[in-house]
Protein backbone atom coordinates (compact mmCIF):
# COMPACT_ATOMS: atom_id res chain seq x y z
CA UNK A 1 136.71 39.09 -235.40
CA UNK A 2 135.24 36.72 -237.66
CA UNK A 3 133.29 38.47 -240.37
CA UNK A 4 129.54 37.79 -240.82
CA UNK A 5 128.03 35.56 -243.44
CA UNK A 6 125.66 37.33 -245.58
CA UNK A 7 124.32 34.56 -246.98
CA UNK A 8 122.19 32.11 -244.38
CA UNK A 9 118.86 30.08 -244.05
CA UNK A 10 116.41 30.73 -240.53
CA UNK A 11 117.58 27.03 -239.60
CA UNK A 12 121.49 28.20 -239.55
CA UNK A 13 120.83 30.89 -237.50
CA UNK A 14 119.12 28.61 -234.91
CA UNK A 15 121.66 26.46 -234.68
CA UNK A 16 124.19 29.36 -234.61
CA UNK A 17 122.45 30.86 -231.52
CA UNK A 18 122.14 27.89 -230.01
CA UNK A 19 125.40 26.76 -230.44
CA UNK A 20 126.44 29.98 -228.57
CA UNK A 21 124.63 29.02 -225.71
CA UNK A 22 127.20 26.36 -224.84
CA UNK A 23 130.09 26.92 -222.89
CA UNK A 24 133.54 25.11 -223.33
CA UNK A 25 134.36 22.20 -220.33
CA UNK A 26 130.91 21.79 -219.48
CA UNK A 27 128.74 18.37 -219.58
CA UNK A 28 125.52 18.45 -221.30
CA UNK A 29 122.70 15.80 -222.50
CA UNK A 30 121.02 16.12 -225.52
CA UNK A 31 117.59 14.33 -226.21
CA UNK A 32 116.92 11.81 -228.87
CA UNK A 33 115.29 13.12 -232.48
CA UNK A 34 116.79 16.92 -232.20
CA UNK A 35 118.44 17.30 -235.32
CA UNK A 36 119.07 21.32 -235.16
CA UNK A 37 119.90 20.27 -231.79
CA UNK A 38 122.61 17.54 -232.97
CA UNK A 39 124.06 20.03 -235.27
CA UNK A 40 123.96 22.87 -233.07
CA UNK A 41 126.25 20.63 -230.38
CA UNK A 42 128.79 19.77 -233.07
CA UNK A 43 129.29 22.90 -234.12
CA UNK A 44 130.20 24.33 -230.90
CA UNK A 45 132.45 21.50 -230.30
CA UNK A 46 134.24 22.21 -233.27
CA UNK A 47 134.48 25.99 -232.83
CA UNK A 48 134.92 27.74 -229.83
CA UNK A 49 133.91 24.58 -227.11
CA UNK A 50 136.27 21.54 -228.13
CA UNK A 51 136.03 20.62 -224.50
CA UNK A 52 132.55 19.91 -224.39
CA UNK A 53 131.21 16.79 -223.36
CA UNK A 54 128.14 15.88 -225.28
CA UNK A 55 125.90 12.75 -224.34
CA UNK A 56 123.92 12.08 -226.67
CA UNK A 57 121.59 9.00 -226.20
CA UNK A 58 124.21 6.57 -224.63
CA UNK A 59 126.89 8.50 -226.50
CA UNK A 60 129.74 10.37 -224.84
CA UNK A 61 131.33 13.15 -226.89
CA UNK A 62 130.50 11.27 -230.43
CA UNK A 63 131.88 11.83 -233.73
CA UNK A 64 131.17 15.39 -234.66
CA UNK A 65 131.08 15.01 -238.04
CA UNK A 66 128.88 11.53 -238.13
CA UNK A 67 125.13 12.20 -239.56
CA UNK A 68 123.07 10.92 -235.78
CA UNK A 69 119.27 11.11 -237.14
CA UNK A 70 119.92 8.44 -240.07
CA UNK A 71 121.77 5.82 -237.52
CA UNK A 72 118.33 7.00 -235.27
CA UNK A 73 116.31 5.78 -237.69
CA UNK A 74 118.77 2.45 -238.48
CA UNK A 75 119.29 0.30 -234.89
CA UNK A 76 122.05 -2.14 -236.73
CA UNK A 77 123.81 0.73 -237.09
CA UNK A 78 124.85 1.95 -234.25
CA UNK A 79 128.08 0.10 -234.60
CA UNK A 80 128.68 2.42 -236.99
CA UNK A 81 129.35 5.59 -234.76
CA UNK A 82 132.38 6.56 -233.28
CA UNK A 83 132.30 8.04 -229.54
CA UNK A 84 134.73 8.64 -226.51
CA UNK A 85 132.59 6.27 -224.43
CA UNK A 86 128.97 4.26 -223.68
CA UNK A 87 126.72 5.37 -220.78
CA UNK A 88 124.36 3.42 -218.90
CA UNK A 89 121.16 5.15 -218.43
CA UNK A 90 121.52 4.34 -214.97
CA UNK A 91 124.96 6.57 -214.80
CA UNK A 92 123.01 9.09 -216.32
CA UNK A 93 120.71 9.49 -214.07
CA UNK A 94 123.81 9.41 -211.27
CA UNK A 95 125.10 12.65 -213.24
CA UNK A 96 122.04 14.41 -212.83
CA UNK A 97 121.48 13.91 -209.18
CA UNK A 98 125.14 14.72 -208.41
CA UNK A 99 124.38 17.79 -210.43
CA UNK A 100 126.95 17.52 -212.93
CA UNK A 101 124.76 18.14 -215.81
CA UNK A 102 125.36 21.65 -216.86
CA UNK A 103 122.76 21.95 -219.84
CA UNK A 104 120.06 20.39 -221.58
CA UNK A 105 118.48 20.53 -224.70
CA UNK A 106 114.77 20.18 -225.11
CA UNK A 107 112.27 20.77 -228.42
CA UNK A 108 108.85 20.65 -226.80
CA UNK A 109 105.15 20.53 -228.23
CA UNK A 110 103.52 23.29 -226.40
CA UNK A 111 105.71 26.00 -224.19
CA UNK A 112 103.37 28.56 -222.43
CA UNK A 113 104.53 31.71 -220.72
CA UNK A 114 106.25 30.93 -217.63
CA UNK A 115 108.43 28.02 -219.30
CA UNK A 116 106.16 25.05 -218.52
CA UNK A 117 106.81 22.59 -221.09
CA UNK A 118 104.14 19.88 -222.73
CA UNK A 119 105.51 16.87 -224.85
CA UNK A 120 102.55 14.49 -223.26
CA UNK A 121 99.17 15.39 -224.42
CA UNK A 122 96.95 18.57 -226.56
CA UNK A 123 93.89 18.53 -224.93
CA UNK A 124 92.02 16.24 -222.05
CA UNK A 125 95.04 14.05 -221.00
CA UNK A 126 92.78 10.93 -220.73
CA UNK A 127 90.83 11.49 -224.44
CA UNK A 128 93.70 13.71 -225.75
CA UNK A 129 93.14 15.20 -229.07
CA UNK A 130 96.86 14.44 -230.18
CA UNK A 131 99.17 12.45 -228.26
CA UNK A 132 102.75 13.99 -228.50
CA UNK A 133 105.88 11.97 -227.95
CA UNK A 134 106.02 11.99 -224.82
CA UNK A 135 108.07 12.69 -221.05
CA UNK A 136 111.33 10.13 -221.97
CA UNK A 137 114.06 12.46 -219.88
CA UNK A 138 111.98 15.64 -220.09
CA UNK A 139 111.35 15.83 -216.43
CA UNK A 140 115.09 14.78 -215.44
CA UNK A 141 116.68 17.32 -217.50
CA UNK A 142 114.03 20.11 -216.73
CA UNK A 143 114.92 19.36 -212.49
CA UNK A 144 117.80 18.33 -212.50
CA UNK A 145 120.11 20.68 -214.92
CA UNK A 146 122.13 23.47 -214.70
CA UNK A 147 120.20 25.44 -217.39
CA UNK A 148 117.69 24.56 -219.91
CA UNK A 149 117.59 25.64 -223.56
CA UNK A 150 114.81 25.42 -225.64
CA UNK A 151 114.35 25.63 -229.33
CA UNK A 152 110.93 25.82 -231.71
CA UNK A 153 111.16 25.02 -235.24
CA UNK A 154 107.81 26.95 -235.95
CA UNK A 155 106.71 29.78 -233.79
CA UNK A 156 103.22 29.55 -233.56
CA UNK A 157 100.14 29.70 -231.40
CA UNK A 158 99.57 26.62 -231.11
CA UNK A 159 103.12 25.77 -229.75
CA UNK A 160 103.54 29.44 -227.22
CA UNK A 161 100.04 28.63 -225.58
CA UNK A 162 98.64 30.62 -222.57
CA UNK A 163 98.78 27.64 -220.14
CA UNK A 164 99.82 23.96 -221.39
CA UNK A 165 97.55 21.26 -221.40
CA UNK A 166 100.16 19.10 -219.58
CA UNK A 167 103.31 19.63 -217.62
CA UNK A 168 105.94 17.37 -218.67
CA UNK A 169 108.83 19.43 -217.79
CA UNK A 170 108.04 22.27 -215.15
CA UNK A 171 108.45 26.03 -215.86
CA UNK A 172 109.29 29.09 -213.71
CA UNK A 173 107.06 28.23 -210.60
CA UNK A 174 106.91 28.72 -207.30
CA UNK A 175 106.75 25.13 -205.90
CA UNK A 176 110.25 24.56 -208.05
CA UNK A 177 112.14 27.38 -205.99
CA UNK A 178 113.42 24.53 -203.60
CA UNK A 179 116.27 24.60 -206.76
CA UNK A 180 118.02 27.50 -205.65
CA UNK A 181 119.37 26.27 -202.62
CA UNK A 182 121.35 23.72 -204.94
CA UNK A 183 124.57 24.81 -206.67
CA UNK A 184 122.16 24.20 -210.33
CA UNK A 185 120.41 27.40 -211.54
CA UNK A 186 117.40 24.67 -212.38
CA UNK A 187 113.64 26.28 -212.19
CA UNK A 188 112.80 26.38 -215.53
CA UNK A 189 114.13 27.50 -219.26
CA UNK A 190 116.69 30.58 -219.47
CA UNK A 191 116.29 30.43 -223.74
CA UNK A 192 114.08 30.04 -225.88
CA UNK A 193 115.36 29.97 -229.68
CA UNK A 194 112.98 29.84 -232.37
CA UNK A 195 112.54 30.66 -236.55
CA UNK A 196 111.18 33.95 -235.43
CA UNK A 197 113.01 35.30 -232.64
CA UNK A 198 115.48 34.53 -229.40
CA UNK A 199 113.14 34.63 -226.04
CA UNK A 200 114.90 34.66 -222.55
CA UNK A 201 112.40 34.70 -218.95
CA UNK A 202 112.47 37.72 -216.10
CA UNK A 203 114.06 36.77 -213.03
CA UNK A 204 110.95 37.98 -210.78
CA UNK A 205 108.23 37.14 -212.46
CA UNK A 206 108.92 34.00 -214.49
CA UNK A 207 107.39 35.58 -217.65
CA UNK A 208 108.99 34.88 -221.23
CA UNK A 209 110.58 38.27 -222.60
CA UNK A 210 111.97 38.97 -225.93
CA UNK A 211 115.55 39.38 -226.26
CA UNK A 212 116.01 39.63 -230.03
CA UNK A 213 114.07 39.37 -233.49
CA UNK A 214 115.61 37.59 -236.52
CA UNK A 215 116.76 39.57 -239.84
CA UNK A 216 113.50 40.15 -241.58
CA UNK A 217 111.43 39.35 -239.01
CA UNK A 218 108.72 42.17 -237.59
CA UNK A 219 107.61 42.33 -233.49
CA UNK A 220 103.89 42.19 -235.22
CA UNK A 221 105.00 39.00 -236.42
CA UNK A 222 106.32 37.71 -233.48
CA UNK A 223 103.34 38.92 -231.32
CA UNK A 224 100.81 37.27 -233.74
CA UNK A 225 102.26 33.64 -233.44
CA UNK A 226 102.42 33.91 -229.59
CA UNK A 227 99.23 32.81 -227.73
CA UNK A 228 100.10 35.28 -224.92
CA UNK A 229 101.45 38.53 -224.02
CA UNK A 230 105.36 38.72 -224.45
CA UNK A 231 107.66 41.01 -221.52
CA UNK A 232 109.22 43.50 -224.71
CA UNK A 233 111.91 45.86 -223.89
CA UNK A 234 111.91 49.22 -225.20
CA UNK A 235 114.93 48.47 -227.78
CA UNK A 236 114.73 45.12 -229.40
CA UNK A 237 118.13 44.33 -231.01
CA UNK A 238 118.66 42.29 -234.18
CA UNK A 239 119.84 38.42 -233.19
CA UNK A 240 123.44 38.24 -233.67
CA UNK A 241 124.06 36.70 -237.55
CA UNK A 242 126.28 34.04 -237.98
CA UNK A 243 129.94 33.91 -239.23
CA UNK A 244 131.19 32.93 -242.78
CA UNK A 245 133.26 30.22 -241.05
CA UNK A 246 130.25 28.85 -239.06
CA UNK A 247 127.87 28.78 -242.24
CA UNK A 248 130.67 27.00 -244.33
CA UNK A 249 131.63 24.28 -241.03
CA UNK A 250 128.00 23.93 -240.85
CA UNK A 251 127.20 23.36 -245.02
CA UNK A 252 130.18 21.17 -245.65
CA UNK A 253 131.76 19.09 -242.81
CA UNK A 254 128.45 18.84 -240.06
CA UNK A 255 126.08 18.75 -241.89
CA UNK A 256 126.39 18.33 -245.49
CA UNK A 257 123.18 16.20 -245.56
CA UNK A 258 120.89 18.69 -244.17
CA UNK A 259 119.30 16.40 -241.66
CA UNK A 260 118.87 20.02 -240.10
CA UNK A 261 115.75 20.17 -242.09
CA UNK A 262 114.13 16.96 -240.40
CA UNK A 263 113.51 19.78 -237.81
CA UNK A 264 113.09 22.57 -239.68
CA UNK A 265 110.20 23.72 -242.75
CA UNK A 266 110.33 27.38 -244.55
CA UNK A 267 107.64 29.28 -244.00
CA UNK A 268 105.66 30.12 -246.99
């Protein structure tokens, strides 16, 4: 067994634990402007999933090592990147209604306690008081994949909110049960990774429960930058640290430019 690294920021863990959510020989699609995201994908393509297949954008299975949020932010040089293949968006959208899509990766504005997900609107959606991003493949990948994983740079009230303003991507609700008589497991998030903590939903009631706290990181802590009432099991383990080897592949070969902290502040 690998040993443990010792020595690790809050935005290596999250990619760490994220990374562990994906499963070798499965297809996944990963949203534009997700850098802990982008290097969370790599790195389990590198590790222990080299058969992977990652779409990124209209990407298939892209360089691993190749820096995506700087060629985001430069068009002309898109040349520049190396992939496997192209996709049209409308083959995309073929994938997901075949359900071939295992996973999807989503980092949304507001998240309340059954899974619903806002990246539209905070506040009155026709005089919002911020206007977020917006839907782009939000409601596609929150349908129409296999499983959804979620991750929140900053744990805080005003992201974990009671209800959402808006539901760009639907939760655990009733009306999307039609899901289970597909071969998906679609119907809302199954994790929830943030700087604080790793948060997972109970099969009956649809409510977000905590499945582990971060090193240093108290349940008072965790309960005060929630804006509900968290499910909390009687033993709360201690998320699982990274390796040595995954700290070191992540530091010098994925992501030696730390675009990882596009996503991703300290707290003070």
């Amino acid at each position: 067994m690998s040993e443990y690294a010792k020595d690790y920021g809050i935005d290596e863990l999250m990619v760490v634990s994220l990374a562990r959510e994906m499963r070798d020989g499965e297809k996944m699609y990963l949203g534009a402007a997700t850098p802990i995201g982008v290097v969370a994908t790599q790195l389990a393509r590198v590790t222990h999933a080299p058969n992977l297949v990652c779409i990124y954008g209209m990407w298939v299975n892209p360089d691993p090592y190749t820096n995506y949020m700087a060629v985001m932010a430069d068009p002309a040089a898109f040349r520049t990147i190396k992939a496997e293949a192209l996709i049209k968006l409308t083959d995309l959208h073929d994938l997901w209604q075949r359900e071939e899509i295992d996973f999807g990766i989503i980092r949304p504005g507001q998240i309340d306690q059954y899974g619903n997900i806002n990246n539209s609107v905070v506040g009155d959606y026709f005089k919002p008081k911020v206007r977020l991003p917006g839907g782009v493949a939000i409601g596609d990948v929150a349908h129409l994949c296999g499983r959804l994983l979620v991750y929140v740079p900053r744990h805080e009230p005003r992201v974990f909110v009671e209800k959402v303003d808006f539901i760009t991507g639907p939760g655990h609700l009733d009306e999307g049960k039609w899901r289970k008589n597909l071969k998906i497991s679609g119907g809302g998030p199954c994790k929830v990774i943030t700087d604080l903590c790793v948060l997972g939903f109970d099969e009956k009631s649809g409510k977000m429960r905590l499945e582990s706290i971060h090193k240093g990181i108290s349940l008072d802590e965790v309960k005060e930058n929630t804006g509900f009432p968290l499910l909390i099991p009687e033993k709360i383990p201690e998320t699982e640290p990274p390796t040595i080897n995954q700290i070191n592949l992540i530091r010098e070969k994925i992501d030696p430019t730390n675009m990882r902290s596009l996503d991703y502040r300290p707290r003070k």
